[in-house]
Each structure stands twice: as structure tokens, then as C-alpha cells.
PDB file of N, CA and C in Angstrom:
ATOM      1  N   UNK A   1     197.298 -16.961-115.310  1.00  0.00           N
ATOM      2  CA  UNK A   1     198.149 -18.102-115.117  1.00  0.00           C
ATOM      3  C   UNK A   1     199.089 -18.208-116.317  1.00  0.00           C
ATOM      4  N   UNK A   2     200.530 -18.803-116.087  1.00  0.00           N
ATOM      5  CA  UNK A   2     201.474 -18.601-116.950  1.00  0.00           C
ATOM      6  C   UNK A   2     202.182 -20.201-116.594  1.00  0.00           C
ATOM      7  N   UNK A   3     202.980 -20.537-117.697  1.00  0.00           N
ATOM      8  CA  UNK A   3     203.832 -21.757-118.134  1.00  0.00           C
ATOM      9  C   UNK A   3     204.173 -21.884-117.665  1.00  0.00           C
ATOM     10  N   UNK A   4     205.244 -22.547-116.861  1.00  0.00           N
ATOM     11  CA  UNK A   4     206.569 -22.553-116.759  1.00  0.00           C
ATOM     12  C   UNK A   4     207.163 -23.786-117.327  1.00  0.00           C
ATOM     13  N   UNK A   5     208.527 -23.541-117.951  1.00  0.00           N
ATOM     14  CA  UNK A   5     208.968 -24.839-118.547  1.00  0.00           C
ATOM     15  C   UNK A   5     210.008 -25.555-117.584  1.00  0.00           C
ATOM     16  N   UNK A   6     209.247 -26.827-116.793  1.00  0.00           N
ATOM     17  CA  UNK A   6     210.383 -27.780-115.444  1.00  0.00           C
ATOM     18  C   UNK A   6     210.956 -28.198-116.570  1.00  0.00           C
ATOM     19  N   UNK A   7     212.619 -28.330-116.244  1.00  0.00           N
ATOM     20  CA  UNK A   7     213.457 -29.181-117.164  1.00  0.00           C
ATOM     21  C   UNK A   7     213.540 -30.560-117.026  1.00  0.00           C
ATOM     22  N   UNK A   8     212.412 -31.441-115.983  1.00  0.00           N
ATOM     23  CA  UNK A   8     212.118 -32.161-115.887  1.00  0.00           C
ATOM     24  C   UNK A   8     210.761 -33.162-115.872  1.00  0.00           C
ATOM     25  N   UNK A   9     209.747 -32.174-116.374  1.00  0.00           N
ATOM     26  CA  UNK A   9     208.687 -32.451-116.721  1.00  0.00           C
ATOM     27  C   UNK A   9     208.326 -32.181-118.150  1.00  0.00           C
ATOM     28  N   UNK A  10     208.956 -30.736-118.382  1.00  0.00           N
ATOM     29  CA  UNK A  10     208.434 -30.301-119.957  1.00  0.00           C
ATOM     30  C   UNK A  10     207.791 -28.603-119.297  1.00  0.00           C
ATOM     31  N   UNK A  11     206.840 -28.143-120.061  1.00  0.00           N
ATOM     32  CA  UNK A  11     206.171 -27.310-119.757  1.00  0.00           C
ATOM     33  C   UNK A  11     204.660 -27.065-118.765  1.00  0.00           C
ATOM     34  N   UNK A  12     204.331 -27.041-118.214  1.00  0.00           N
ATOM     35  CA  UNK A  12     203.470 -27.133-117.168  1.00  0.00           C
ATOM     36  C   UNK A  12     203.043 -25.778-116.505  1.00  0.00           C
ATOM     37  N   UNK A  13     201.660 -25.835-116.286  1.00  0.00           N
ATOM     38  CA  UNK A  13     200.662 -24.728-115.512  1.00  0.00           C
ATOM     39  C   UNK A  13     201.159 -24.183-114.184  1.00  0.00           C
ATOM     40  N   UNK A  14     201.289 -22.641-114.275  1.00  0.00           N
ATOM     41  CA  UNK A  14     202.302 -22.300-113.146  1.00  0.00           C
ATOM     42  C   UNK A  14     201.226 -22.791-111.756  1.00  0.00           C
ATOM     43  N   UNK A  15     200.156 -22.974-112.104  1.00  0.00           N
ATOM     44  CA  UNK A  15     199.036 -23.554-110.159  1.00  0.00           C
ATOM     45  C   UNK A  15     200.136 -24.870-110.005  1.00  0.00           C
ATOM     46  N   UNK A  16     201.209 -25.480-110.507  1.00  0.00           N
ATOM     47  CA  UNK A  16     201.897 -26.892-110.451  1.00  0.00           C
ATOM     48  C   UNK A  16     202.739 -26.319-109.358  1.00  0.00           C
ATOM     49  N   UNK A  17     203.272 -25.520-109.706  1.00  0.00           N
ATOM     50  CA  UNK A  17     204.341 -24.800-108.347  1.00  0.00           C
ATOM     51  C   UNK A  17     203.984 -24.230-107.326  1.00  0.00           C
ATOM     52  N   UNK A  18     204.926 -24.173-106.989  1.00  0.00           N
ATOM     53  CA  UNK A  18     205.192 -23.243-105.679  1.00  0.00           C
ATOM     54  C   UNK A  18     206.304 -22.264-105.514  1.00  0.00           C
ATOM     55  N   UNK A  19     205.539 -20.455-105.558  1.00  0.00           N
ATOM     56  CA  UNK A  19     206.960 -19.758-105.328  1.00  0.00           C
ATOM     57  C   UNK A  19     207.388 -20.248-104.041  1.00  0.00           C
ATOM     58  N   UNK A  20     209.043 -20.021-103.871  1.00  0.00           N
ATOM     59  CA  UNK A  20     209.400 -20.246-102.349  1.00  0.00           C
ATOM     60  C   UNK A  20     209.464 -18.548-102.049  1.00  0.00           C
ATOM     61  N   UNK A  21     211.008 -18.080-102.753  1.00  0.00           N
ATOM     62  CA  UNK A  21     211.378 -16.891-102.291  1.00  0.00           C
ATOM     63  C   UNK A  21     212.298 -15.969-103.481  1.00  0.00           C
ATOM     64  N   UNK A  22     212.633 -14.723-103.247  1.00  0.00           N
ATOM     65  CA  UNK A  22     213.914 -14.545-104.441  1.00  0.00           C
ATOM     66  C   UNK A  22     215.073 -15.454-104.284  1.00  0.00           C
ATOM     67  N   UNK A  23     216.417 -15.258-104.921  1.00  0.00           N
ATOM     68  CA  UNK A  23     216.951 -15.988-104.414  1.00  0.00           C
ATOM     69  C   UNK A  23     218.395 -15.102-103.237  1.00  0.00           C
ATOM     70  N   UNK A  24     217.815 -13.537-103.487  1.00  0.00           N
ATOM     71  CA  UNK A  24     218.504 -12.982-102.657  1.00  0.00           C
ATOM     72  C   UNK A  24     218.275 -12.837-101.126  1.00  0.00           C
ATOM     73  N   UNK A  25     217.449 -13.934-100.837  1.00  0.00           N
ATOM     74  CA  UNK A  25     216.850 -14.448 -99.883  1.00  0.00           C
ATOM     75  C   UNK A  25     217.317 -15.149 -98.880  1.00  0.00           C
ATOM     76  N   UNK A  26     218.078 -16.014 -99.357  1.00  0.00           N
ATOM     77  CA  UNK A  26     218.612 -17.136 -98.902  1.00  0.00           C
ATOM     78  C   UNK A  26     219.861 -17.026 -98.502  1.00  0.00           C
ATOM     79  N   UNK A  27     219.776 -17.516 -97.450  1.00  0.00           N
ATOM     80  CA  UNK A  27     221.064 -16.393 -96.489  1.00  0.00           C
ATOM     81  C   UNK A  27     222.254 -17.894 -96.162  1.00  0.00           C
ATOM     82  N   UNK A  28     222.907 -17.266 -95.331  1.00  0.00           N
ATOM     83  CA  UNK A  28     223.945 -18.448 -95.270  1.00  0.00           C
ATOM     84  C   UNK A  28     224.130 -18.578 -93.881  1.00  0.00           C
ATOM     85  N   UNK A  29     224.107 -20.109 -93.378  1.00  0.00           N
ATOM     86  CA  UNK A  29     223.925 -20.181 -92.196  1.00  0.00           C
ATOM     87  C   UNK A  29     224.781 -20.051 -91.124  1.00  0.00           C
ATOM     88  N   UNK A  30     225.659 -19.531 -91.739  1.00  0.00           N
ATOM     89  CA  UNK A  30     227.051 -18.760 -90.860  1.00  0.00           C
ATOM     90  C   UNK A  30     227.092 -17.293 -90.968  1.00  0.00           C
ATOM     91  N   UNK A  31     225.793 -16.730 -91.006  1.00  0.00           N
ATOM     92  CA  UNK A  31     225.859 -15.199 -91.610  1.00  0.00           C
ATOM     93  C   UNK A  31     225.329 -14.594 -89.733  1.00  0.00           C
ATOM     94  N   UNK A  32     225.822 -13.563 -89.560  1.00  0.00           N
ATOM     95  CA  UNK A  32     225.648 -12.920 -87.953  1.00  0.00           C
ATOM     96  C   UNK A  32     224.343 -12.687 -88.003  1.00  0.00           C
ATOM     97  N   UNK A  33     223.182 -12.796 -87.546  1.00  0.00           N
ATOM     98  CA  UNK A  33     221.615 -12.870 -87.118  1.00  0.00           C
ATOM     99  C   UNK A  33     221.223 -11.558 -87.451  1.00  0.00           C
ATOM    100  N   UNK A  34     222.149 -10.263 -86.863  1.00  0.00           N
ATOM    101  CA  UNK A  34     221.356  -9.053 -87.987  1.00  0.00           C
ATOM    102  C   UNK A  34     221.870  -9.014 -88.909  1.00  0.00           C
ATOM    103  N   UNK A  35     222.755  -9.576 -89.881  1.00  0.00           N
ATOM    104  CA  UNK A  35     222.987  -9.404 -91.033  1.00  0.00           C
ATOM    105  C   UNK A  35     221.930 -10.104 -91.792  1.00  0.00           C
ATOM    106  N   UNK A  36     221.727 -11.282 -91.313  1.00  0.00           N
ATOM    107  CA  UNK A  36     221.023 -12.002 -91.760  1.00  0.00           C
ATOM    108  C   UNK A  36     219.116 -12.012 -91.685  1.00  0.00           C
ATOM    109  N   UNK A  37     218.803 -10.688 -90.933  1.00  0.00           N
ATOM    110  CA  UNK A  37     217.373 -10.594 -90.507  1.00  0.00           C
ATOM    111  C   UNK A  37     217.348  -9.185 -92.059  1.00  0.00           C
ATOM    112  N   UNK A  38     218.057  -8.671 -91.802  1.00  0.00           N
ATOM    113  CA  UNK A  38     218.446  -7.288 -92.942  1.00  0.00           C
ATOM    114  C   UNK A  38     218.338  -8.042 -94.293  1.00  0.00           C
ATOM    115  N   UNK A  39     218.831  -9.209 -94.549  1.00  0.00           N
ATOM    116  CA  UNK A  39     219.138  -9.900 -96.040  1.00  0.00           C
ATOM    117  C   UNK A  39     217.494 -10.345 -96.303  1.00  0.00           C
ATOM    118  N   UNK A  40     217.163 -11.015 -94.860  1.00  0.00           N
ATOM    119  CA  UNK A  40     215.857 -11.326 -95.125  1.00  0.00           C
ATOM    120  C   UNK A  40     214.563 -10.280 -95.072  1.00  0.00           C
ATOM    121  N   UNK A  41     214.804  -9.441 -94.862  1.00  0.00           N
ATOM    122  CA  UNK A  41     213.578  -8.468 -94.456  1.00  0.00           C
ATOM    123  C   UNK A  41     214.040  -7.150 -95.081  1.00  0.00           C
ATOM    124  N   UNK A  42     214.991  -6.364 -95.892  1.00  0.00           N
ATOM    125  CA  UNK A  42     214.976  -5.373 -96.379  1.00  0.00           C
ATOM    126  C   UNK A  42     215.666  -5.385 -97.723  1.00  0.00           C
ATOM    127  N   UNK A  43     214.931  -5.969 -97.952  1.00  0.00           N
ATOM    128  CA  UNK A  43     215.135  -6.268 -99.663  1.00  0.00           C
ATOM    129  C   UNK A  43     214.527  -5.236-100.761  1.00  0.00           C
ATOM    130  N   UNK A  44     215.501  -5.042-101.891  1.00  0.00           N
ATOM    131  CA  UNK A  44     214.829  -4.432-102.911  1.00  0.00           C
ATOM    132  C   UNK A  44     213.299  -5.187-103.488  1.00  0.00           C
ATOM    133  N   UNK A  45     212.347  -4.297-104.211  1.00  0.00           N
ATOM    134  CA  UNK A  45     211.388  -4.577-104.765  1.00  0.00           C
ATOM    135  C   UNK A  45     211.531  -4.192-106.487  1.00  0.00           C
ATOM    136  N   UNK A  46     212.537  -4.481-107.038  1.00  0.00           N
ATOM    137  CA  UNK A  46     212.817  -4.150-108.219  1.00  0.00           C
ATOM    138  C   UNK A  46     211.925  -4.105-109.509  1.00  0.00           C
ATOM    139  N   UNK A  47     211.383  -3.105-110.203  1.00  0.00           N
ATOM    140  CA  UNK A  47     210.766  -3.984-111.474  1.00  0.00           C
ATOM    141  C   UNK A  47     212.130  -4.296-112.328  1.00  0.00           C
ATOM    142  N   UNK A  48     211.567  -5.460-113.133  1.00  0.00           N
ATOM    143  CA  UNK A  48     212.407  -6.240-114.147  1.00  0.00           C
ATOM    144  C   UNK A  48     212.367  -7.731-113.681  1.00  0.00           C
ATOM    145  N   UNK A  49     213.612  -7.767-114.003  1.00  0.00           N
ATOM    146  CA  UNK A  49     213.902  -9.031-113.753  1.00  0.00           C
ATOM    147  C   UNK A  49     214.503  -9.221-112.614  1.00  0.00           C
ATOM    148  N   UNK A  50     214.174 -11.063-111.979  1.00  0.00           N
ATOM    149  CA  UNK A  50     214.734 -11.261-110.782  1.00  0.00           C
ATOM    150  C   UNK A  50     215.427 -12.830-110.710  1.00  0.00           C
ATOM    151  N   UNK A  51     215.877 -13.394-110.028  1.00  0.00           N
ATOM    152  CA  UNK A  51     216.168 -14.775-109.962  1.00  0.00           C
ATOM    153  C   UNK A  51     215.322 -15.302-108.605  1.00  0.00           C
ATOM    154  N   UNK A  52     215.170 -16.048-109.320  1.00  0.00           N
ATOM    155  CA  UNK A  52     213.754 -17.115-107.650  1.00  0.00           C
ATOM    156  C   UNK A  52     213.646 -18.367-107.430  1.00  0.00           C
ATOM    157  N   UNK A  53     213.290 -18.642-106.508  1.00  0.00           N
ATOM    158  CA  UNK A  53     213.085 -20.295-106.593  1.00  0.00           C
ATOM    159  C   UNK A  53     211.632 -20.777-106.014  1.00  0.00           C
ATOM    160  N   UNK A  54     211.717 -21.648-107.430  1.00  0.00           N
ATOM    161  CA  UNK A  54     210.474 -22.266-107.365  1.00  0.00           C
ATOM    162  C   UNK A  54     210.234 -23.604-106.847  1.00  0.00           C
ATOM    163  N   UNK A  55     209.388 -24.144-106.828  1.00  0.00           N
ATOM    164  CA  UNK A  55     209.700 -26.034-106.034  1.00  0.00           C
ATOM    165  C   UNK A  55     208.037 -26.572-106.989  1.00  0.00           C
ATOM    166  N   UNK A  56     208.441 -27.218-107.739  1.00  0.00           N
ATOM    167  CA  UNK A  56     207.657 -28.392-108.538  1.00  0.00           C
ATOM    168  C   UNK A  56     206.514 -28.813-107.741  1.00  0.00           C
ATOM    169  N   UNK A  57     205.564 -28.697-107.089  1.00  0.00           N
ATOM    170  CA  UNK A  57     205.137 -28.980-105.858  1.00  0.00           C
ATOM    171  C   UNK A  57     204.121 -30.607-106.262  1.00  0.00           C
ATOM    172  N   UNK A  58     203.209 -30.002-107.413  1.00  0.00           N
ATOM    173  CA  UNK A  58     202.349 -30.959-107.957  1.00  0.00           C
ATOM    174  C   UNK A  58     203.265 -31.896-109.019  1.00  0.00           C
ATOM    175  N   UNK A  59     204.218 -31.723-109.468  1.00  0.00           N
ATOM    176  CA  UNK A  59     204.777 -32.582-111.010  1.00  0.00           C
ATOM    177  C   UNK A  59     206.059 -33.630-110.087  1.00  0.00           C
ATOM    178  N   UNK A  60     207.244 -33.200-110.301  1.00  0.00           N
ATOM    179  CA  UNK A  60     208.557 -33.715-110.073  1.00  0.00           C
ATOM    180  C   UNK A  60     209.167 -33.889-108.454  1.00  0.00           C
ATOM    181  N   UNK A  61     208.482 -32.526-108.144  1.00  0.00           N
ATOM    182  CA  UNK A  61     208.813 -31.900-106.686  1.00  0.00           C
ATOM    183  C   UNK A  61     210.386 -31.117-106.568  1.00  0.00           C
ATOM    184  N   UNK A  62     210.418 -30.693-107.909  1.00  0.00           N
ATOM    185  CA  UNK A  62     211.905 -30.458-107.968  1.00  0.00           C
ATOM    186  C   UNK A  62     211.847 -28.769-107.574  1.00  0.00           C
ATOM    187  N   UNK A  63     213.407 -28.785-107.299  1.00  0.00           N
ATOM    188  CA  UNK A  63     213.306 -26.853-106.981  1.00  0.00           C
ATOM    189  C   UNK A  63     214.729 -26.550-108.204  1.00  0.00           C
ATOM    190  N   UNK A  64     213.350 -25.491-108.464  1.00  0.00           N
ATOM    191  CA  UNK A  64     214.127 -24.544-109.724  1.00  0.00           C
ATOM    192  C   UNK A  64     214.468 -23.090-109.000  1.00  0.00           C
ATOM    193  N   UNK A  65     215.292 -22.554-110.379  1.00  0.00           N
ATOM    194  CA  UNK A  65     216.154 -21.487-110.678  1.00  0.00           C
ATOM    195  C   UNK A  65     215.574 -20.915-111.470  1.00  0.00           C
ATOM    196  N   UNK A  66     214.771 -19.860-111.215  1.00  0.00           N
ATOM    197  CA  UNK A  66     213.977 -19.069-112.327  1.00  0.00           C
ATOM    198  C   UNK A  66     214.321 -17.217-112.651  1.00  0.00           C
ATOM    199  N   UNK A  67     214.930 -17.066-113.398  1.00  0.00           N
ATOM    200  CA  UNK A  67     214.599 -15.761-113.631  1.00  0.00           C
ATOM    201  C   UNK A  67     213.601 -15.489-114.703  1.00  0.00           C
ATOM    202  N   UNK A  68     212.682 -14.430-113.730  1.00  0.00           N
ATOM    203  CA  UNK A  68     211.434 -13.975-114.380  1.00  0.00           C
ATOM    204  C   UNK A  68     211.682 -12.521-114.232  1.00  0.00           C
ATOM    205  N   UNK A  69     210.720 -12.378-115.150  1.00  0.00           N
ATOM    206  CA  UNK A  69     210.221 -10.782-115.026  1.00  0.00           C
ATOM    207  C   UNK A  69     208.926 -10.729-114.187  1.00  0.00           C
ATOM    208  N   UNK A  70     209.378  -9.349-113.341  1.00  0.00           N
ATOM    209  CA  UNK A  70     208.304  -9.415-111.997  1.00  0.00           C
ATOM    210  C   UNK A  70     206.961  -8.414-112.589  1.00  0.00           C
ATOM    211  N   UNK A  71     207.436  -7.913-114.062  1.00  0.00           N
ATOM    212  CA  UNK A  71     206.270  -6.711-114.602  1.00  0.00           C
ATOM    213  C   UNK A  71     205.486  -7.742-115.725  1.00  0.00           C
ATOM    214  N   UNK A  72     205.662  -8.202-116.386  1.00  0.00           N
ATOM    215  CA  UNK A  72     205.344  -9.054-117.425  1.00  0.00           C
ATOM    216  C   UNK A  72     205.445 -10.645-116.892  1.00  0.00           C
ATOM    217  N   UNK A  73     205.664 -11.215-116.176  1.00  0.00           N
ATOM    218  CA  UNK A  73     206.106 -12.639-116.033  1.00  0.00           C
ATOM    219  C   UNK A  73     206.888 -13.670-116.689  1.00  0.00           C
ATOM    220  N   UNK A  74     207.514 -12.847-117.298  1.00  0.00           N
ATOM    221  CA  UNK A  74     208.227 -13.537-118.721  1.00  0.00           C
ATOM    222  C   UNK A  74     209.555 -14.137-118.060  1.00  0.00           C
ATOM    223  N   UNK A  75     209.213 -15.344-118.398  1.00  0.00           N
ATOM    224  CA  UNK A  75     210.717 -16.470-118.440  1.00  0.00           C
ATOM    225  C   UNK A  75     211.509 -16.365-118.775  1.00  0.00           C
ATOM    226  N   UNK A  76     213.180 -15.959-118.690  1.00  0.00           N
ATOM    227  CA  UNK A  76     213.995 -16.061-119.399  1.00  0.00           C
ATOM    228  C   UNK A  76     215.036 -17.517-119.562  1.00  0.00           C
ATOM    229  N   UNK A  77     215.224 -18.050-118.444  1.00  0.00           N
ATOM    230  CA  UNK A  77     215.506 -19.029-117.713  1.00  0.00           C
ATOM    231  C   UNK A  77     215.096 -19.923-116.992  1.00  0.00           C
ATOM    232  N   UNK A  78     215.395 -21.135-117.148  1.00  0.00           N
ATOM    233  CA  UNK A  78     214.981 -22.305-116.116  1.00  0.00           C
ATOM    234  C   UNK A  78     215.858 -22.923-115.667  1.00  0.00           C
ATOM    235  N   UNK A  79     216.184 -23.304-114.488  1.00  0.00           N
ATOM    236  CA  UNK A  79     217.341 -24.519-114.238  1.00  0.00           C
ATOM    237  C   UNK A  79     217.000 -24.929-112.891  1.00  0.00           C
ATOM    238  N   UNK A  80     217.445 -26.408-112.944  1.00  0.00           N
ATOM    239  CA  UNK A  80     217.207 -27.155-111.811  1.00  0.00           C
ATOM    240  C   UNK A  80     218.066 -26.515-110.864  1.00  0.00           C
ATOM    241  N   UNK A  81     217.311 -26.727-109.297  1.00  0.00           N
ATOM    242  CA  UNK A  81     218.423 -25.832-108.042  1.00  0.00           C
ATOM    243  C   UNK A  81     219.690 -26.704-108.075  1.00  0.00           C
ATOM    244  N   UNK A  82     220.532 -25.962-107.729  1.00  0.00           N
ATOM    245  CA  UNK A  82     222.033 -26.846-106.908  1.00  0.00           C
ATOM    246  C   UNK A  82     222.284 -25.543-106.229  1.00  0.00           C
ATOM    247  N   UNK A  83     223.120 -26.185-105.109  1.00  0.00           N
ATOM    248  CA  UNK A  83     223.848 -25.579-104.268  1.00  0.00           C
ATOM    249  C   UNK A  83     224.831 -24.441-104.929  1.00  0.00           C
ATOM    250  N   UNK A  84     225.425 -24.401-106.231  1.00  0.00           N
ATOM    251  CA  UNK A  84     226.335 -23.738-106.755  1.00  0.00           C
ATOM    252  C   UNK A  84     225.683 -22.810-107.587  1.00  0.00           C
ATOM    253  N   UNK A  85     224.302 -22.933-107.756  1.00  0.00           N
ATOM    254  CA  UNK A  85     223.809 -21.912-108.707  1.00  0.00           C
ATOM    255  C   UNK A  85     223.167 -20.771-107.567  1.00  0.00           C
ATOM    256  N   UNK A  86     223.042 -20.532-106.218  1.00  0.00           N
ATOM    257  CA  UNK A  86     222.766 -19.485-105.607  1.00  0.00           C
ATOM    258  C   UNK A  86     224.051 -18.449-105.001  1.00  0.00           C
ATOM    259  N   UNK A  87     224.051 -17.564-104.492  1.00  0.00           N
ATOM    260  CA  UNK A  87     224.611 -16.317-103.875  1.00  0.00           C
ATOM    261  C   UNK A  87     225.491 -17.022-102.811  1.00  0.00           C
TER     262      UNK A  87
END
């Protein structure tokens, strides 16, 4: 189990969250149905780093912007979601 720091709680036990998804995930709802089954289902598995979103589940209930490392778990970033910080 690892930290994560909510920018609205402080630092907190990652069992507080909830992964949702990457954030290359999240498709746009005007995107054509196989483009959009392809975005969702044939995705890279990269080691390194990734961007994701998380959702506060037990603390704030807030959804974050996380890039982690998927080999080490290491945080580089935190930020609350908005609409302007995804793809």
C-alpha cells in the first residue's frame, strides 16, 4: 500500500481510493463506436509512467489526475480532475 497526496485532504492511504481508468481511456462522446471500442480496448500496456484517474472514494470523493509510475508506483503528480486537464 502506497500514499497518495488528495490536494484536498492532504496525504492519505491509497485503500481511500479508487482507480477508475488511464486517462487514455476516456473517449469522447462524439467519437464513431469503433473508434471508440479500439480507444477503449486496445491500449498500450506501457512500463513507466502513465496519467490516471483516481476518485477519493473514502475522504473528499473527489476525482484526481495522477501520473504514476506503473513499475515502482511513484507519484509524480497530483491534480484535481477538470474537464480541461484530459485528452
Amino acid at each position: 500500500m502506497y500514499r497518495i497526496p488528495c490536494p484536498h485532504c492532504g496525504p492519505r492511504a491509497q485503500a481511500e481510493f479508487t482507480y477508475e481508468r488511464s486517462a487514455e481511456a476516456v473517449i469522447d462522446p462524439v467519437m464513431p463506436a469503433e473508434e471508440a471500442m479500439d480507444q477503449l480496448y486496445t491500449r498500450t500496456n506501457p512500463m513507466g509512467y502513465d496519467v490516471e484517474l483516481w476518485r477519493h472514494t473514502y475522504g473528499c470523493r473527489g476525482w484526481l489526475v495522477l501520473t504514476r509510475n506503473r513499475v515502482t508506483h511513484e507519484i509524480s503528480t497530483v491534480q484535481p480532475k477538470g474537464p480541461e486537464m484530459l485528452p
